[in-house]
Protein backbone atom coordinates (compact mmCIF):
# COMPACT_ATOMS: atom_id res chain seq x y z
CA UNK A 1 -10.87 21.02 0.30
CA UNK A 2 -8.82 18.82 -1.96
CA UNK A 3 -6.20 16.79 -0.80
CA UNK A 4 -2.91 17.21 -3.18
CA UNK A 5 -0.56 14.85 -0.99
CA UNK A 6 -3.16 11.94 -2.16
CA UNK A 7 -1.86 8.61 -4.19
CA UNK A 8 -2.96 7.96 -7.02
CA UNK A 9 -6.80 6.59 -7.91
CA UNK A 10 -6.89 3.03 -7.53
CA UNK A 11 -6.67 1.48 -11.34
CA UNK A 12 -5.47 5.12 -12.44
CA UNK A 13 -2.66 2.96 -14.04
CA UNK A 14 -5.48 1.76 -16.57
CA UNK A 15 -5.54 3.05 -20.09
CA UNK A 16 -7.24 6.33 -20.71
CA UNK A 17 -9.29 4.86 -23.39
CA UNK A 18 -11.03 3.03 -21.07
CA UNK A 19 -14.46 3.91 -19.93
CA UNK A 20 -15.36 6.85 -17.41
CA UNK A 21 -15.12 5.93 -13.94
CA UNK A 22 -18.85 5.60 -12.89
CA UNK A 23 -19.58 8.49 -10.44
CA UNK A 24 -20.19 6.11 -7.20
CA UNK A 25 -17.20 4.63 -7.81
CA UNK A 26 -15.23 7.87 -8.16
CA UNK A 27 -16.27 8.59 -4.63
CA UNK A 28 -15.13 5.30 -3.07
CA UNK A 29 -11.69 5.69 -4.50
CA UNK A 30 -11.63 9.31 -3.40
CA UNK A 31 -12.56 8.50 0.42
CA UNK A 32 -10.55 5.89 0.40
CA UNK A 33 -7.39 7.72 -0.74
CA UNK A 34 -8.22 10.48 2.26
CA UNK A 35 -8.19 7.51 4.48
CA UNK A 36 -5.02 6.46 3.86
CA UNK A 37 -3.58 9.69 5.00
CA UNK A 38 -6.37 10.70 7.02
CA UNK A 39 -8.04 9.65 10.46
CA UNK A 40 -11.43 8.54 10.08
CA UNK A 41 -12.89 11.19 12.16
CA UNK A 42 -11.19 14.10 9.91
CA UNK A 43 -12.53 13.45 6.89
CA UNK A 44 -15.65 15.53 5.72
CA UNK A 45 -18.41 14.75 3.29
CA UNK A 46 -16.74 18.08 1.47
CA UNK A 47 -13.75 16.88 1.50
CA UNK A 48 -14.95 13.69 -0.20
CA UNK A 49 -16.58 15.67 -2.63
CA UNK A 50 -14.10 17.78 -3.79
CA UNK A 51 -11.82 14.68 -4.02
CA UNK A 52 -14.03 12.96 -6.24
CA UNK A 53 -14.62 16.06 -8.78
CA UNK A 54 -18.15 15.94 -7.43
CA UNK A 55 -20.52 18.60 -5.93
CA UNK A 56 -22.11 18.21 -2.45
CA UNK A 57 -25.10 17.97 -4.37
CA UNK A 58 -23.86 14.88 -6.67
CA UNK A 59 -22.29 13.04 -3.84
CA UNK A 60 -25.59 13.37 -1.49
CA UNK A 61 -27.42 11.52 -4.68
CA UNK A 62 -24.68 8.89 -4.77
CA UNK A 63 -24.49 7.89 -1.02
CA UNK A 64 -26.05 9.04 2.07
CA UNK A 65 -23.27 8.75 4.64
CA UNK A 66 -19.32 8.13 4.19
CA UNK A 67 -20.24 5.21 6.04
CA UNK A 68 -22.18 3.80 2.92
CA UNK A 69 -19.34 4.56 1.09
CA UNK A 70 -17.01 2.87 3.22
CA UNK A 71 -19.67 -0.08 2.10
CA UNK A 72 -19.70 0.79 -1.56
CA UNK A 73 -16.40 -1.08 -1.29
CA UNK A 74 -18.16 -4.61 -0.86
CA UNK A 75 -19.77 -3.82 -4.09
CA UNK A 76 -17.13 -3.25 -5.80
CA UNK A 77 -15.36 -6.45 -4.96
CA UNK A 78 -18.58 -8.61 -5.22
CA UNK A 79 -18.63 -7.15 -9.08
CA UNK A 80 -14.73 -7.71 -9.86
CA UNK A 81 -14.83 -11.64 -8.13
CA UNK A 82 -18.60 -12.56 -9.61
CA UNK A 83 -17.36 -11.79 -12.53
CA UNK A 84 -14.36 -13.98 -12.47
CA UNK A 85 -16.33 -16.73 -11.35
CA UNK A 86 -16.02 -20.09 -13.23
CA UNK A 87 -16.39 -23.54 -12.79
CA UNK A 88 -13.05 -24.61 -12.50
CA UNK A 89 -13.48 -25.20 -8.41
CA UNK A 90 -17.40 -26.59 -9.10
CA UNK A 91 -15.76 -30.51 -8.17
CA UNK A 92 -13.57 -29.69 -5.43
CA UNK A 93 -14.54 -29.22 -2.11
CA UNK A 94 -16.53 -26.92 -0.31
CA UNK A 95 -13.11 -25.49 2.05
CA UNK A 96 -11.29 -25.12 -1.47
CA UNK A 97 -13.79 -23.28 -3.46
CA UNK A 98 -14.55 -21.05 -0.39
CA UNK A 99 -10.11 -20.76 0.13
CA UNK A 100 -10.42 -19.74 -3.50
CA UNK A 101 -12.91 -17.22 -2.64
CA UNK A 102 -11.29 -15.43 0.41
CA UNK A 103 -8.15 -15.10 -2.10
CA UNK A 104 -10.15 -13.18 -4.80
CA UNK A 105 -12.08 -11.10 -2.71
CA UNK A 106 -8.58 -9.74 -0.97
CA UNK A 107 -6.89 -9.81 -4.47
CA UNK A 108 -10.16 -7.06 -5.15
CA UNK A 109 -9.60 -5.18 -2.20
CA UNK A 110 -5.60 -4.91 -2.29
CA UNK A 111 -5.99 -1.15 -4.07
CA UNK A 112 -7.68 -0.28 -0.33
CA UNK A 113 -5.62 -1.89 1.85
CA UNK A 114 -3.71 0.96 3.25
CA UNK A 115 -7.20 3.45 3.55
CA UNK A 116 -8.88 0.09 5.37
CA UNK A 117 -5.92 -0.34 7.74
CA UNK A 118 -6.28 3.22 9.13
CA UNK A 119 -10.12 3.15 8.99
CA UNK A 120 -10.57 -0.58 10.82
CA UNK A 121 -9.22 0.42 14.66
CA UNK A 122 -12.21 3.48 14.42
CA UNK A 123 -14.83 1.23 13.49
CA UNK A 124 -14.60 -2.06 15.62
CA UNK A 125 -14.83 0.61 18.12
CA UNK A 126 -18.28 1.55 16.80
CA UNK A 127 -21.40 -0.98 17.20
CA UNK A 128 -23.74 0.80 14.95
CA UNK A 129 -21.11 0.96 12.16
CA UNK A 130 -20.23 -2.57 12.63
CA UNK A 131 -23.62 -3.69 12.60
CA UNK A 132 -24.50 -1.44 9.05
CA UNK A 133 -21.63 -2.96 7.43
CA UNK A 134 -22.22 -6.55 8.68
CA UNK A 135 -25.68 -6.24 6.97
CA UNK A 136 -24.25 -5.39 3.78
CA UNK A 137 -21.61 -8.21 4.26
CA UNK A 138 -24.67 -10.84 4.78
CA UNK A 139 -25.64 -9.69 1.47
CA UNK A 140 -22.12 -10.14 -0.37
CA UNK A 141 -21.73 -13.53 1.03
CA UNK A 142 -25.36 -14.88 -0.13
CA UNK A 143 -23.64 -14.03 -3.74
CA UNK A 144 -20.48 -15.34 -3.16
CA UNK A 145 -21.49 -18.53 -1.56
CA UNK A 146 -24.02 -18.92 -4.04
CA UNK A 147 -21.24 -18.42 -6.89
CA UNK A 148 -19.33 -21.31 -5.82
CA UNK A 149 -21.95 -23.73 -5.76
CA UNK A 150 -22.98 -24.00 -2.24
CA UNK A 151 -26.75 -23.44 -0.79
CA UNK A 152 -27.63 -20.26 0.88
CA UNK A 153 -31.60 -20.39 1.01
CA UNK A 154 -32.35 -23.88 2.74
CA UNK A 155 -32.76 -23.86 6.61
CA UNK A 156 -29.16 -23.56 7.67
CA UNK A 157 -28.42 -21.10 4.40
CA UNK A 158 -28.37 -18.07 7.02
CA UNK A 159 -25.86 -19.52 9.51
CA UNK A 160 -23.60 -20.71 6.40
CA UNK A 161 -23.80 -16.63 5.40
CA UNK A 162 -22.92 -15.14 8.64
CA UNK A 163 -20.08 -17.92 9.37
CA UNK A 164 -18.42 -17.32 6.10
CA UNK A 165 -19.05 -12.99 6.89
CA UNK A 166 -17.20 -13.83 10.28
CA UNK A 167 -14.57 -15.88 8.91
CA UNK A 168 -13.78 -13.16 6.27
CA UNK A 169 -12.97 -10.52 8.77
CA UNK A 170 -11.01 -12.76 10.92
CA UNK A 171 -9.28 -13.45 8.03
CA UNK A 172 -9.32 -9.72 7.17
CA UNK A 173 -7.23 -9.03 10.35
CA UNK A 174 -4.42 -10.43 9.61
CA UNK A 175 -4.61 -9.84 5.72
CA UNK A 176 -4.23 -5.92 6.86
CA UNK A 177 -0.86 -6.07 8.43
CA UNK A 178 0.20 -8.80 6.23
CA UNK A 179 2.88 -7.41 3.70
CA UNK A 180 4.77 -10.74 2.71
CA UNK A 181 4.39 -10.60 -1.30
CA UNK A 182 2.79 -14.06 -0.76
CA UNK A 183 0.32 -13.59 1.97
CA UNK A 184 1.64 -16.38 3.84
CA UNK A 185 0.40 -15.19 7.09
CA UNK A 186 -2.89 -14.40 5.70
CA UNK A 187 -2.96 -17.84 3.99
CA UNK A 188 -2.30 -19.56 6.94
CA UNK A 189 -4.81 -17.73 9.31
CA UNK A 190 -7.37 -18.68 6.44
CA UNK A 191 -6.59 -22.36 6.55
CA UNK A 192 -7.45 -22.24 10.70
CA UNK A 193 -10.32 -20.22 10.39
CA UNK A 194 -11.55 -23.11 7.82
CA UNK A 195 -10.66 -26.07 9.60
CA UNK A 196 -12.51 -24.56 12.43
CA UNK A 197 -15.32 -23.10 10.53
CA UNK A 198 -15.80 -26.93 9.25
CA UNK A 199 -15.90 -28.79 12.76
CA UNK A 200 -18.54 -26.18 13.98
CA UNK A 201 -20.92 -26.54 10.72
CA UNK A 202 -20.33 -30.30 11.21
CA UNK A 203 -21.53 -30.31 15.20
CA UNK A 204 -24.61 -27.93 13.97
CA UNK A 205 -25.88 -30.07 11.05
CA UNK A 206 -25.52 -33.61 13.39
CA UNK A 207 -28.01 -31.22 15.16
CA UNK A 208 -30.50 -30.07 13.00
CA UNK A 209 -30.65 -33.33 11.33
CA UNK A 210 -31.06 -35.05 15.10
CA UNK A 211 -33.78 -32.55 16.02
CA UNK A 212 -35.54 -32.78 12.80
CA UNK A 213 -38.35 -34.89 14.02
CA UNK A 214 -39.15 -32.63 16.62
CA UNK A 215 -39.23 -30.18 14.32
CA UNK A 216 -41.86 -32.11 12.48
CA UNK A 217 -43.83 -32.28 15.61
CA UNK A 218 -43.84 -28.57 16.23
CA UNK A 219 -45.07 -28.31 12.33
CA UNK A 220 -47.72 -30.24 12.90
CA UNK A 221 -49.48 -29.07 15.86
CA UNK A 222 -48.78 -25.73 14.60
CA UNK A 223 -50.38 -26.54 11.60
CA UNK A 224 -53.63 -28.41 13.38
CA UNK A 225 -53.25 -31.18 10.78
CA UNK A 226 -52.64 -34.78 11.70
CA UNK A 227 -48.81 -35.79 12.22
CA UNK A 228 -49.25 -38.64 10.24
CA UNK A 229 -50.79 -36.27 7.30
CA UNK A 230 -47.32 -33.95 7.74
CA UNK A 231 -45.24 -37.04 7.30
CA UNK A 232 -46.82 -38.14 4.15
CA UNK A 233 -46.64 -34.41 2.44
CA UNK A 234 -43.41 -33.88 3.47
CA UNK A 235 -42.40 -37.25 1.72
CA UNK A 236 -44.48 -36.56 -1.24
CA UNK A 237 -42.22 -33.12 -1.27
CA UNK A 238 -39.24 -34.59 -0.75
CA UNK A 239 -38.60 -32.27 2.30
CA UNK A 240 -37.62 -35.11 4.53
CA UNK A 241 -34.50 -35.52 2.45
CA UNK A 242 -32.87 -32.01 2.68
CA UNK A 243 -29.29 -31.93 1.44
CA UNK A 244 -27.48 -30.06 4.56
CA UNK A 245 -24.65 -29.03 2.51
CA UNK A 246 -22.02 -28.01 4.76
CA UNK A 247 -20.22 -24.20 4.37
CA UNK A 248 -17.07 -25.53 4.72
């Protein structure tokens, strides 16, 4: 049934010249408008639906769950900060370009704030949903880390992915009940979460680069070849002088 005590779309404000609303898109605003007014629990796939000016039918090809949906969000930011990137931030350091990125993504995400704030206390108490949308966070955060310069698919690229997904919803926390007009709260819970983000990635690559010969060991007995034969390809590769850029 369609909710008529509903806000406005998010970007509804934009001029009616512009182009249709893609369909997927359509259906993220409307579930996140129910949200805001709306317990998680109550709100049906019809509902959705009807919300969205779509049929059951049309919404089942868009999205599979209202859980995806609630995901189709990350998408939607990933789009509007990827394609604000530049390469203003590409000399400054690693904390600063990834400051700059926390900013933008919550900038993105500001039209849902008040549909995420009801629908976060439901989830964190839900392992399965947590661990769906932490997947499609990994995913985000290889493109955003990768916009801004820093390496995501060398041996510690993984770890530097799921620290930056964990300090994003720490972040996130605060950034929810934080209604100062300049998100000083936020800001400052982002600064921590950084400073501590940066002493951890520190202690880890002191240890991968300390363990790296026994790494090379492990390679080579693996392997069956000669350790001395490892050394000299991995030299000729240049694999012995892996930049371990830090993710923060």
């Amino acid at each position: 049934m369609t909710s008529t005590a509903v806000s406005a779309t998010p970007g509804a404000d934009e001029p009616a010249a512009s182009k249709p609303v893609d369909p997927r898109r359509r259906a993220v605003d409307a579930l996140m408008r129910l949200a805001a007014i709306r317990p998680w629990d109550a709100i049906e796939l019809p509902d959705i639906a009807s919300e969205a000016g779509l049929t059951l039918a049309e919404l089942r090809g868009l999205f599979p769950s209202k859980l995806a949906m609630l995901g189709g969000i990350t998408r939607i930011v990933d789009d509007a900060v990827l394609a604000e990137s530049t390469d203003e931030l590409a000399a400054e350091p690693i904390r600063e370009r990834l400051f700059d990125l926390v900013m933008r993504r919550l900038d993105a995400m500001e039209p849902y704030k008040a549909g995420l704030r009801r629908i976060a206390p439901a989830i964190r108490r839900d392992p399965l949903a947590l661990a769906a949308l932490n997947k499609g966070a990994v995913n985000s955060w290889r493109y955003m880390l990768a916009s801004a310069g820093i390496p995501t698919e060398d041996s510690l690229g993984h770890l530097r992915v799921q620290g930056a997904v964990l300090l994003m919803a720490r972040v996130s926390e605060v950034w929810l009940d934080d209604e100062e007009p300049e998100l000083s709260r936020t800001m400052a819970r982002l600064d921590s979460e950084l400073k501590t983000a940066g002493r951890i990635m520190a202690r880890v690559e002191d240890v991968h680069r300390l363990t790296a010969p026994l790494r090379g060991i492990a390679r080579a007995l693996c392997s069956g070849r000669p350790l001395k034969a490892r050394r000299r390809e991995r030299a000729a590769s240049g694999e012995e002088n892996d930049d371990y850029a830090p993710a923060i």
